[in-house]
Protein backbone atom coordinates (compact mmCIF):
# COMPACT_ATOMS: atom_id res chain seq x y z
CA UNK A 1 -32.71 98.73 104.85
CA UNK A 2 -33.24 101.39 107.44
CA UNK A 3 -35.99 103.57 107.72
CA UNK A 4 -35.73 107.10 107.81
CA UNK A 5 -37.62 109.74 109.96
CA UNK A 6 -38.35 112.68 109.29
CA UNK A 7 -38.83 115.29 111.75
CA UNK A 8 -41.66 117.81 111.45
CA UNK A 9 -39.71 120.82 112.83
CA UNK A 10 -43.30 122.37 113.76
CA UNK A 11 -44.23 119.22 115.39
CA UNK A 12 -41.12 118.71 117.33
CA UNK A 13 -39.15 119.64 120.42
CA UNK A 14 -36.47 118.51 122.94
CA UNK A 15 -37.34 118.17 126.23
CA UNK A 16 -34.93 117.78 129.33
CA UNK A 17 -36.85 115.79 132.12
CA UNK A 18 -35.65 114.93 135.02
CA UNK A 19 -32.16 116.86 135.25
CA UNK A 20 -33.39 118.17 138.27
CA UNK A 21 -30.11 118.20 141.31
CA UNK A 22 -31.83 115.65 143.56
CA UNK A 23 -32.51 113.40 140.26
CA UNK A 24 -28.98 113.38 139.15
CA UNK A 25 -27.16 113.31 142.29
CA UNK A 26 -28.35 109.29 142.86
CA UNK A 27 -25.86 108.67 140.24
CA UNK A 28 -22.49 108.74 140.50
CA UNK A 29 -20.61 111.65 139.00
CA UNK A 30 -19.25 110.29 135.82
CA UNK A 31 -22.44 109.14 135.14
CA UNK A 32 -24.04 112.64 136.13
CA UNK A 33 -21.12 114.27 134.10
CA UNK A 34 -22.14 112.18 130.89
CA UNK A 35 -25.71 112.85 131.02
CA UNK A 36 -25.48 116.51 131.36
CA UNK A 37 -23.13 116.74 128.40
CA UNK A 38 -24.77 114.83 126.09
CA UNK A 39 -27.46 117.15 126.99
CA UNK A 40 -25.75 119.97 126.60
CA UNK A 41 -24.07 118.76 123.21
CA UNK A 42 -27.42 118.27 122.00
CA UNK A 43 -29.14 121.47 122.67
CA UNK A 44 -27.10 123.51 120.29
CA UNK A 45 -28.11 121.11 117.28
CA UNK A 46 -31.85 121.27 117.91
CA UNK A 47 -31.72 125.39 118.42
CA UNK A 48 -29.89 125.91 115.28
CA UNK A 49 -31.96 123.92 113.20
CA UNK A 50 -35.45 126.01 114.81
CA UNK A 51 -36.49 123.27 117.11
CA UNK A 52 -37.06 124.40 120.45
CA UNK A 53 -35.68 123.11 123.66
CA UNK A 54 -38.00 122.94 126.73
CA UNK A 55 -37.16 122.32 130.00
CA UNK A 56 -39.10 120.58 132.96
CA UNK A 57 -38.66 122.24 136.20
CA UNK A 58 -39.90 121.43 139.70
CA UNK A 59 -38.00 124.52 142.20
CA UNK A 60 -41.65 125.51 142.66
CA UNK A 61 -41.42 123.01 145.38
CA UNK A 62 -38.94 125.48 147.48
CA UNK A 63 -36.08 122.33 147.60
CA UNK A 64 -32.79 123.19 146.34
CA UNK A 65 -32.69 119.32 145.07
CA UNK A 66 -35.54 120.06 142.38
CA UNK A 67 -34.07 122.86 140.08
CA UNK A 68 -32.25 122.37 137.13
CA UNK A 69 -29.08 121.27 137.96
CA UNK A 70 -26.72 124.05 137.57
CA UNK A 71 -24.63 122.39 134.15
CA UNK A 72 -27.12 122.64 132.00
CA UNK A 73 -27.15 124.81 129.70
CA UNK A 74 -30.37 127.10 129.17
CA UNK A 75 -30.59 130.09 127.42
CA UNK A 76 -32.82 133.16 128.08
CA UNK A 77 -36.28 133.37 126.36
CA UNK A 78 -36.66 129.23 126.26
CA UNK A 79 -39.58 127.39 128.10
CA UNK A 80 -39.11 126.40 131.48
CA UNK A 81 -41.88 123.76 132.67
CA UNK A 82 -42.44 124.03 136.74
């Protein structure tokens, strides 16, 4: 039998690391395609149900290949990490 978790909505977040441009673009773009969607499909669950989604950052480093690549979806007000 299974176990089952549950999920401490005050205790819990998702976090999107490493969808940075530069990170993405090593794979190839199906591959890049499928990541950001599931991401993307994912989001939407955790935000309806209260759990925030936080997102790590690096453009403070002035390189167009650190932000957020430009698919993601991020919606105003939620927690960008740089």
């Amino acid at each position: 039998m299974a176990d089952t978790a549950l999920i401490d909505r005050n205790k819990t977040a998702v976090i999107i690391i490493d969808f940075q441009v530069g990170s993405l673009g090593f794979f190839p773009k199906e591959i890049e395609d499928g990541l950001i969607s599931r991401a993307n499909q994912y989001q939407p669950r955790a935000r309806q149900k209260g759990i925030p989604v936080i997102f790590s950052d690096s453009k403070s480093r002035k390189d167009p290949d650190t932000e957020l690549h430009p698919q993601l979806v991020v919606q105003s007000g939620e927690l960008v990490l740089a």
